[in-house]
PDB file of N, CA and C in Angstrom:
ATOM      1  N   UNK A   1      39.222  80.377  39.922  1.00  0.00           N
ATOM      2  CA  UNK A   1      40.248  81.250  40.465  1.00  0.00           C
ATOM      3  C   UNK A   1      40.642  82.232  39.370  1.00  0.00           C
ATOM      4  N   UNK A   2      40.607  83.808  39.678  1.00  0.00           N
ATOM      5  CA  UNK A   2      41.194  84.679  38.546  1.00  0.00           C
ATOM      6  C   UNK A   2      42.496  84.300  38.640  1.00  0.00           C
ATOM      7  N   UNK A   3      42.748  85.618  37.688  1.00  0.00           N
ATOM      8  CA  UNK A   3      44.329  85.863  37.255  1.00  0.00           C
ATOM      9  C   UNK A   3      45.060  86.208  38.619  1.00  0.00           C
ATOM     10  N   UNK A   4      44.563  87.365  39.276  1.00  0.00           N
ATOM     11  CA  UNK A   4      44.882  87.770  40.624  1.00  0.00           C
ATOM     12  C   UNK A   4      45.343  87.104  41.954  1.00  0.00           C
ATOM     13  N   UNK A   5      44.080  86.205  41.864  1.00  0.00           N
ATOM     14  CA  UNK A   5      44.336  85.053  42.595  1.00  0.00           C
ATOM     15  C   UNK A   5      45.155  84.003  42.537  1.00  0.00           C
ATOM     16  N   UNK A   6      45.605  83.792  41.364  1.00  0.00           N
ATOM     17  CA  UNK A   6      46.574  82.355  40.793  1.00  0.00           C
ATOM     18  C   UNK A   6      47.752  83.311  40.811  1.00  0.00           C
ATOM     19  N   UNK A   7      47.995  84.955  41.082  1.00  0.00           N
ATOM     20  CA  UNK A   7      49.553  85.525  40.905  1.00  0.00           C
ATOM     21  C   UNK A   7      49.842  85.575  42.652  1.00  0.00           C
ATOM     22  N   UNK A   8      48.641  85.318  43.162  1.00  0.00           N
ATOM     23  CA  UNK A   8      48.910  85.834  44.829  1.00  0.00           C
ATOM     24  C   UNK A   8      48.912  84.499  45.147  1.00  0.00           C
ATOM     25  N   UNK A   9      48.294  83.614  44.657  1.00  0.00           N
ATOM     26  CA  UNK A   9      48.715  82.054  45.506  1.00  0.00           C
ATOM     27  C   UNK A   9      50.160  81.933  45.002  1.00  0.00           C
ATOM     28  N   UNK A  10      50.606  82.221  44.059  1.00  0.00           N
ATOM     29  CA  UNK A  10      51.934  81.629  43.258  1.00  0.00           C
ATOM     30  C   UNK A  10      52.916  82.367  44.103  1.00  0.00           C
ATOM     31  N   UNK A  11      52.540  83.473  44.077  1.00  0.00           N
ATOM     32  CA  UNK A  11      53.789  84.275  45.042  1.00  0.00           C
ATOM     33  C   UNK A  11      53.832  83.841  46.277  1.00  0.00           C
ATOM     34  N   UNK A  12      52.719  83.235  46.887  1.00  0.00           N
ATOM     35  CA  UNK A  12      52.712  82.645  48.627  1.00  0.00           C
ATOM     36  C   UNK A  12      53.452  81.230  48.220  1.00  0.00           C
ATOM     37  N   UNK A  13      52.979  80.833  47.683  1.00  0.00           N
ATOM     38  CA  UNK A  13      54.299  79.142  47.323  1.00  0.00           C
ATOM     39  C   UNK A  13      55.559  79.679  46.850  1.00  0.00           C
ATOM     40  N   UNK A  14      55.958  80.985  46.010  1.00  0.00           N
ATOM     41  CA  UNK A  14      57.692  81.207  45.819  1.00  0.00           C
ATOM     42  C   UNK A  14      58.020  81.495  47.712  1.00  0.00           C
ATOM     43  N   UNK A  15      57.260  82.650  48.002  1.00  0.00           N
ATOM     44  CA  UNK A  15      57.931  82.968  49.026  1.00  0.00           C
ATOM     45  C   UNK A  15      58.050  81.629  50.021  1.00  0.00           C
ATOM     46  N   UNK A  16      57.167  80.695  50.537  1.00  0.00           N
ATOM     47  CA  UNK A  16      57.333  79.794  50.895  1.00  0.00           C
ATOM     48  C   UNK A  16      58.502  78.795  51.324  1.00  0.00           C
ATOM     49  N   UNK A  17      58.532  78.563  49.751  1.00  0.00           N
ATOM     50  CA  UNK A  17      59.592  78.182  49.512  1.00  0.00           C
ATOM     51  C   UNK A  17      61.039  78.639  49.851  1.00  0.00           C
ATOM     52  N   UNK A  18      61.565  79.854  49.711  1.00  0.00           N
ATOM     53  CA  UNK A  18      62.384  80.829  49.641  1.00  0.00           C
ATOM     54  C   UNK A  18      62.780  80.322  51.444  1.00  0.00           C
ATOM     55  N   UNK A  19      61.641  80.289  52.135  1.00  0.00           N
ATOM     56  CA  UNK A  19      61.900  80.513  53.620  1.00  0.00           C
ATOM     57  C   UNK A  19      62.024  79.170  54.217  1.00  0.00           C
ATOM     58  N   UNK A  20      61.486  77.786  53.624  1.00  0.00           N
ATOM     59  CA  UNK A  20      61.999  76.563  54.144  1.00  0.00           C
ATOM     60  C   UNK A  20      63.309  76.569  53.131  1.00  0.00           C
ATOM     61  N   UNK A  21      63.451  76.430  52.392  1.00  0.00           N
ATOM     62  CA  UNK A  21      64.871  76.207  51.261  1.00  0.00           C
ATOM     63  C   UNK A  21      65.599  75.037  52.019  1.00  0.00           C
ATOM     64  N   UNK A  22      64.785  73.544  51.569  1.00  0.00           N
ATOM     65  CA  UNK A  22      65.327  72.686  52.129  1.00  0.00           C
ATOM     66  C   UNK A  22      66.577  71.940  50.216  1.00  0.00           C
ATOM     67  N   UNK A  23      67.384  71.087  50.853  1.00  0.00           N
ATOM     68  CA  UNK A  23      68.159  70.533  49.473  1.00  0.00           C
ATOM     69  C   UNK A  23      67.524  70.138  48.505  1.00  0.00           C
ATOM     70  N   UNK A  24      66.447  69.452  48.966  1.00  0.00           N
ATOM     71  CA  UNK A  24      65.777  68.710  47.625  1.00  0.00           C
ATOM     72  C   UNK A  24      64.870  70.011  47.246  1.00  0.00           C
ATOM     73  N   UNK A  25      64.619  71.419  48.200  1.00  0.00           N
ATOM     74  CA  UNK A  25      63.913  71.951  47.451  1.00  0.00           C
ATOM     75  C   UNK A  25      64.753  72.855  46.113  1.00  0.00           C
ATOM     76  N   UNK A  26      65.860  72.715  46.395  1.00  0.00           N
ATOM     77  CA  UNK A  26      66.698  73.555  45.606  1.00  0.00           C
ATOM     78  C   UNK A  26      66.518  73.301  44.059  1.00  0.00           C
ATOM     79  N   UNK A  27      66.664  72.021  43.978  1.00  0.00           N
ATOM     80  CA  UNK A  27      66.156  71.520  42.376  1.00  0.00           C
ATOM     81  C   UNK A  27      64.636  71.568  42.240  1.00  0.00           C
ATOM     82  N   UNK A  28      63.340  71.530  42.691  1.00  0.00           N
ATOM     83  CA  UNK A  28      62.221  71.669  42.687  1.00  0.00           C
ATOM     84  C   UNK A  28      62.358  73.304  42.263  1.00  0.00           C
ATOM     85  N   UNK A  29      62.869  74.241  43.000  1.00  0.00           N
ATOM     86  CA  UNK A  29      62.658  75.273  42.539  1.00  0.00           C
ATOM     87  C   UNK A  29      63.351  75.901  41.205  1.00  0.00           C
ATOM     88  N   UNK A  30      64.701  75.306  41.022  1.00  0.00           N
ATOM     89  CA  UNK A  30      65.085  75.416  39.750  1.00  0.00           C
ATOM     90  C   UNK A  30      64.044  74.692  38.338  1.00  0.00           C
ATOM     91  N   UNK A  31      63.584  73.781  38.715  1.00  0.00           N
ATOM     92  CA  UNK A  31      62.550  73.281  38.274  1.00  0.00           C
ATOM     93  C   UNK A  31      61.522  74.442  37.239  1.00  0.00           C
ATOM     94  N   UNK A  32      60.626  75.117  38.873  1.00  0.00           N
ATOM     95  CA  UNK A  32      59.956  75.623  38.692  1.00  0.00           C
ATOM     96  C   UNK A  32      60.088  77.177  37.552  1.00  0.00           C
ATOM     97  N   UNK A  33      60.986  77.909  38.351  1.00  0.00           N
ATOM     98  CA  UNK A  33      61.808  78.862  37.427  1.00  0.00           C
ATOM     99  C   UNK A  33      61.644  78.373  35.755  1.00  0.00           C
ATOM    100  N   UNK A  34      62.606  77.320  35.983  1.00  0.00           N
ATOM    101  CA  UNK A  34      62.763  77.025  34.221  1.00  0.00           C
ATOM    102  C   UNK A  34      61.700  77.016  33.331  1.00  0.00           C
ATOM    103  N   UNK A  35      60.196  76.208  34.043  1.00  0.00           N
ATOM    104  CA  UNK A  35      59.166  75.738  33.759  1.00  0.00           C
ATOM    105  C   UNK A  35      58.554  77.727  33.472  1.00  0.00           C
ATOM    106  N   UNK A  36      58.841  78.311  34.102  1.00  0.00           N
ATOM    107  CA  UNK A  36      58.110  79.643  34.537  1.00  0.00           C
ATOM    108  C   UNK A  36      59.077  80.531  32.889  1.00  0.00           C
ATOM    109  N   UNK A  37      59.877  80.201  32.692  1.00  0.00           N
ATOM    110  CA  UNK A  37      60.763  81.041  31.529  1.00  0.00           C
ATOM    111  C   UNK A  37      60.474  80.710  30.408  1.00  0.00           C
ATOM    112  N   UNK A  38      59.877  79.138  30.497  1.00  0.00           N
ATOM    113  CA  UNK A  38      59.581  78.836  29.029  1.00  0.00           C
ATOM    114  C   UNK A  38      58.442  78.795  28.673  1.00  0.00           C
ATOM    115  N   UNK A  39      57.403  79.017  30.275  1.00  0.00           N
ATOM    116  CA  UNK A  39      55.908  79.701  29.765  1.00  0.00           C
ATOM    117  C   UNK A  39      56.105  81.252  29.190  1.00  0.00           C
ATOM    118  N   UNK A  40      57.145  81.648  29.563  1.00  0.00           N
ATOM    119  CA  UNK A  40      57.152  83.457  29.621  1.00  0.00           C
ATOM    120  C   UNK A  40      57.684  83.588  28.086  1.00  0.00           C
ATOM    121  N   UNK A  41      59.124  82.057  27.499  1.00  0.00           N
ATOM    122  CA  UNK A  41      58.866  82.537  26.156  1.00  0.00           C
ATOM    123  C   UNK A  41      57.769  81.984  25.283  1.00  0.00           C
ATOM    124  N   UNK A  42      57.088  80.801  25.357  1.00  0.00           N
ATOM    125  CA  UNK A  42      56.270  80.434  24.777  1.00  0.00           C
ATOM    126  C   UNK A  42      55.248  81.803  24.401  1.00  0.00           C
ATOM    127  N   UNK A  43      54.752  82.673  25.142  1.00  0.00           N
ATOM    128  CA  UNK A  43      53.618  83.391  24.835  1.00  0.00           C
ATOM    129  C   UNK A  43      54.260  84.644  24.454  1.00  0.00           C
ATOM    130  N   UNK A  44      55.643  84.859  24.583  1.00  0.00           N
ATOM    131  CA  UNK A  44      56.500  85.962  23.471  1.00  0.00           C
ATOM    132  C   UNK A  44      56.342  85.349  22.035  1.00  0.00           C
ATOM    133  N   UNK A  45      57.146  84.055  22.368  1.00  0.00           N
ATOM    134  CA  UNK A  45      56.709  84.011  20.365  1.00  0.00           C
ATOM    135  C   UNK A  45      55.219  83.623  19.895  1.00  0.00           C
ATOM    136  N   UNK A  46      54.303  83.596  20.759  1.00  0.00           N
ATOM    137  CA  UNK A  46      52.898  83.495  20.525  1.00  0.00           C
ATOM    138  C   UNK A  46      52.694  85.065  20.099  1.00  0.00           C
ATOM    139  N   UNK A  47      53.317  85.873  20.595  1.00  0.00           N
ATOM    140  CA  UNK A  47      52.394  87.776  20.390  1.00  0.00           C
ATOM    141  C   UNK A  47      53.402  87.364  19.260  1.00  0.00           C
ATOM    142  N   UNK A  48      54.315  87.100  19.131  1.00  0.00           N
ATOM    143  CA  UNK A  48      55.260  87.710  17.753  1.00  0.00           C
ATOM    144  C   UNK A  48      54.969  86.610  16.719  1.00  0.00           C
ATOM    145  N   UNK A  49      54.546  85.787  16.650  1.00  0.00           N
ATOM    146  CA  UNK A  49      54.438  84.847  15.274  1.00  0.00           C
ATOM    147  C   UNK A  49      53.867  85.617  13.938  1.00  0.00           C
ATOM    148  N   UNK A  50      54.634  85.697  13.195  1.00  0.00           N
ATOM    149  CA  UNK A  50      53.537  86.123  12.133  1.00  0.00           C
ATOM    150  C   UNK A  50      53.138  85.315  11.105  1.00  0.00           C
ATOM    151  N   UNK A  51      53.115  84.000  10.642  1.00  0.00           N
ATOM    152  CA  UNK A  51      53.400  82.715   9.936  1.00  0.00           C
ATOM    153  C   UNK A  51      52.068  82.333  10.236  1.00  0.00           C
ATOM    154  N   UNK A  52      51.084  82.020   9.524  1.00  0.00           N
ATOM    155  CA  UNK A  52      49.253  81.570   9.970  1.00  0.00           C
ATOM    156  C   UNK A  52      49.576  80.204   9.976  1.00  0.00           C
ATOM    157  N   UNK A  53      50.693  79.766   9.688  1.00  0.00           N
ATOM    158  CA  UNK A  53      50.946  78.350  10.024  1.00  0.00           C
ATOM    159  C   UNK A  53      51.532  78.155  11.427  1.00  0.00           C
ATOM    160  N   UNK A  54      52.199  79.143  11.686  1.00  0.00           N
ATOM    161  CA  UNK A  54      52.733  78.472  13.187  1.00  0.00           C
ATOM    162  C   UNK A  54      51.468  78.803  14.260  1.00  0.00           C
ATOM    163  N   UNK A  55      50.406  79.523  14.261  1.00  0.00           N
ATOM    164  CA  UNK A  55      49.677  80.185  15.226  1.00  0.00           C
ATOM    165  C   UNK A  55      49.416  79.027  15.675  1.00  0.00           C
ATOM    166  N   UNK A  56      49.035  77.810  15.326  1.00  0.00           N
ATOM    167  CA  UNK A  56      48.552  76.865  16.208  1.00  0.00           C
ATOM    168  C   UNK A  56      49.568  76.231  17.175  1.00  0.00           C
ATOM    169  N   UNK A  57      50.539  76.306  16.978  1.00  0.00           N
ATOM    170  CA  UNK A  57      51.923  75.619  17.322  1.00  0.00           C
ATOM    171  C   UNK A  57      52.078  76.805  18.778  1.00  0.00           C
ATOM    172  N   UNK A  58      52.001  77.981  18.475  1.00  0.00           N
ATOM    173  CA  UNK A  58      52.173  78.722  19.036  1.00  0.00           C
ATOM    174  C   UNK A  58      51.326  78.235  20.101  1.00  0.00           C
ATOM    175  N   UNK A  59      49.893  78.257  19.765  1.00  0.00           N
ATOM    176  CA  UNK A  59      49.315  78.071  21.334  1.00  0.00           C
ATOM    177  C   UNK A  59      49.209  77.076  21.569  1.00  0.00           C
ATOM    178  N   UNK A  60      49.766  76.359  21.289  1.00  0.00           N
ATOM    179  CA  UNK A  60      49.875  74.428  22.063  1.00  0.00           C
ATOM    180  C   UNK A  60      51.148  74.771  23.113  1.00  0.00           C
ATOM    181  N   UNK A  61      52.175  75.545  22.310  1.00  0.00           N
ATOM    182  CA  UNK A  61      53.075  75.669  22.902  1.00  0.00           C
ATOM    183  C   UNK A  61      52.908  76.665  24.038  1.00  0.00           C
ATOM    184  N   UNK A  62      51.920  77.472  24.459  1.00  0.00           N
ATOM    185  CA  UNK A  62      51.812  78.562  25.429  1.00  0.00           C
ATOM    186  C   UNK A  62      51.121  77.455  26.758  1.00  0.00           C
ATOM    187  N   UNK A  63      50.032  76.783  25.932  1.00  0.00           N
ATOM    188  CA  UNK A  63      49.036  75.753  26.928  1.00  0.00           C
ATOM    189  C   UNK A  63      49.654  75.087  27.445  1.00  0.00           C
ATOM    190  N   UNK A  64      50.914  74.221  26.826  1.00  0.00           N
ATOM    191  CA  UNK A  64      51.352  73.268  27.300  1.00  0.00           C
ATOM    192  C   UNK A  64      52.638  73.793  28.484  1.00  0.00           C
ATOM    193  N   UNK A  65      53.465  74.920  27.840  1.00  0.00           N
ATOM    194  CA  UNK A  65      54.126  75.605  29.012  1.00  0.00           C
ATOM    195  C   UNK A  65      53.302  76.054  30.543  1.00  0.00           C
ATOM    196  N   UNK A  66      52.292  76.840  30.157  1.00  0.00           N
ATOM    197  CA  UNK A  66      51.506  76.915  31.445  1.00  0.00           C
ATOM    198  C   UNK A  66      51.018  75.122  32.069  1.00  0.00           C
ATOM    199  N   UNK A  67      50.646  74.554  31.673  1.00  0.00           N
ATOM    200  CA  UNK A  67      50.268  73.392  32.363  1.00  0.00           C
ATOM    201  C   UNK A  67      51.191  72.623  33.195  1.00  0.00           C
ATOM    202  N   UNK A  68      52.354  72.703  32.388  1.00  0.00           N
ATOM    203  CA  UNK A  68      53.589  72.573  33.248  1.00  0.00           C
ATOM    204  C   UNK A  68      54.095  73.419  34.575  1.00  0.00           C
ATOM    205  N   UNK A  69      53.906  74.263  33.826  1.00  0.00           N
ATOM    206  CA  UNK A  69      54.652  75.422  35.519  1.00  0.00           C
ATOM    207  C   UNK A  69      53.573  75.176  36.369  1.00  0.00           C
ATOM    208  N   UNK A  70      52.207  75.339  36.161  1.00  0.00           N
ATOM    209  CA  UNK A  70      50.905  74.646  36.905  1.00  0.00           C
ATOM    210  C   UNK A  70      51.634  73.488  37.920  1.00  0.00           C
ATOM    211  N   UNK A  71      51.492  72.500  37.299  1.00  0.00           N
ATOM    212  CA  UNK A  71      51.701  71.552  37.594  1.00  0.00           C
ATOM    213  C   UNK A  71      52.991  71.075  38.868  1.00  0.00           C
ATOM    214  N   UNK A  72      54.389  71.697  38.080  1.00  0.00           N
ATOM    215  CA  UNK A  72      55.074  71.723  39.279  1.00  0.00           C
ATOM    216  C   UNK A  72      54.765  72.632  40.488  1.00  0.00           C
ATOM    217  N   UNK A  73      54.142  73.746  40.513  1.00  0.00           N
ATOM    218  CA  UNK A  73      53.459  74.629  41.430  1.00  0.00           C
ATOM    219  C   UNK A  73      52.911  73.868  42.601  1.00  0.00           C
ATOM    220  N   UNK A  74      52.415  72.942  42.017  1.00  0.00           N
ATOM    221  CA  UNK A  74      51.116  72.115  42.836  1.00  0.00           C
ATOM    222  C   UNK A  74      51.981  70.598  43.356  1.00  0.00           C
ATOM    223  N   UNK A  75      52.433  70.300  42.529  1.00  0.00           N
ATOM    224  CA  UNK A  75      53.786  69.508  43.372  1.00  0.00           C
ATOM    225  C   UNK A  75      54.426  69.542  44.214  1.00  0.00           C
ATOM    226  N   UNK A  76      54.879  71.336  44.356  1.00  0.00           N
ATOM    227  CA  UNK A  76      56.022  71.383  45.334  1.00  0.00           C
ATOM    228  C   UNK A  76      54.817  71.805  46.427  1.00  0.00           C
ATOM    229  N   UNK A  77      53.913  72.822  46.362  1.00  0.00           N
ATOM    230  CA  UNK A  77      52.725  73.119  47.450  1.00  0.00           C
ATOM    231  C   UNK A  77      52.262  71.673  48.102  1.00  0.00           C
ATOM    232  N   UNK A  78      52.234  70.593  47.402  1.00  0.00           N
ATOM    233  CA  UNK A  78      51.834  69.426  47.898  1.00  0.00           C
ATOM    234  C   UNK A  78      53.045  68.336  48.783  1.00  0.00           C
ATOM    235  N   UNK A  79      54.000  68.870  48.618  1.00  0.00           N
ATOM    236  CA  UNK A  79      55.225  68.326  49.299  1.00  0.00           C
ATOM    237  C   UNK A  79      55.553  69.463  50.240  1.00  0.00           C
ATOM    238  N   UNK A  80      54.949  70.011  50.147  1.00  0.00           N
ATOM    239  CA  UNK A  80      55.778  70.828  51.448  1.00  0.00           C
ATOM    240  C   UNK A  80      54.693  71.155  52.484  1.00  0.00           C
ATOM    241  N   UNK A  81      53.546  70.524  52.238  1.00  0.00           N
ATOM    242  CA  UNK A  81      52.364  70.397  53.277  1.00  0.00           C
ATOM    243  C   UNK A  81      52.533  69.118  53.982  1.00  0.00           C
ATOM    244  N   UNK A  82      53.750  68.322  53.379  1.00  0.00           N
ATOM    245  CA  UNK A  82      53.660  66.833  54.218  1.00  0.00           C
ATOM    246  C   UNK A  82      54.200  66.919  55.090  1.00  0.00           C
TER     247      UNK A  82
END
């Protein structure tokens, strides 16, 4: 799956969501958000590191933010198909 494809599936699960907005989804989506802000800073201080010691830190920390927001993505898409 490209980039394209993983921004157009992601936007069909926000909007989704947005339009059942059941209670328990309310925290799933706060969830997700949060998970989505700290991929967005993880790969800010990845472009800005300038320290050849943190660069690795940096991208553990970008991988591991994306795997997360991944992850709940596919959680809530998988609960809301039940």
């Amino acid at each position: 799956m490209n980039d394209i494809q993983k921004k157009v599936s992601i936007k069909n699960i926000l909007e989704n969501f947005k339009q059942k907005n059941k209670p328990e989804d309310d925290e799933m989506f706060i969830n997700i958000e949060n998970a989505k802000k700290e991929w967005e800073d993880a790969k800010n201080i990845f472009e800005n590191v300038s320290q050849p010691d943190l660069v690795d830190y940096a991208i553990y920390k970008v991988e591991a933010a994306e795997q997360k927001y991944i992850y709940l993505l596919k959680q809530y898409k998988s609960n809301s198909l039940i």
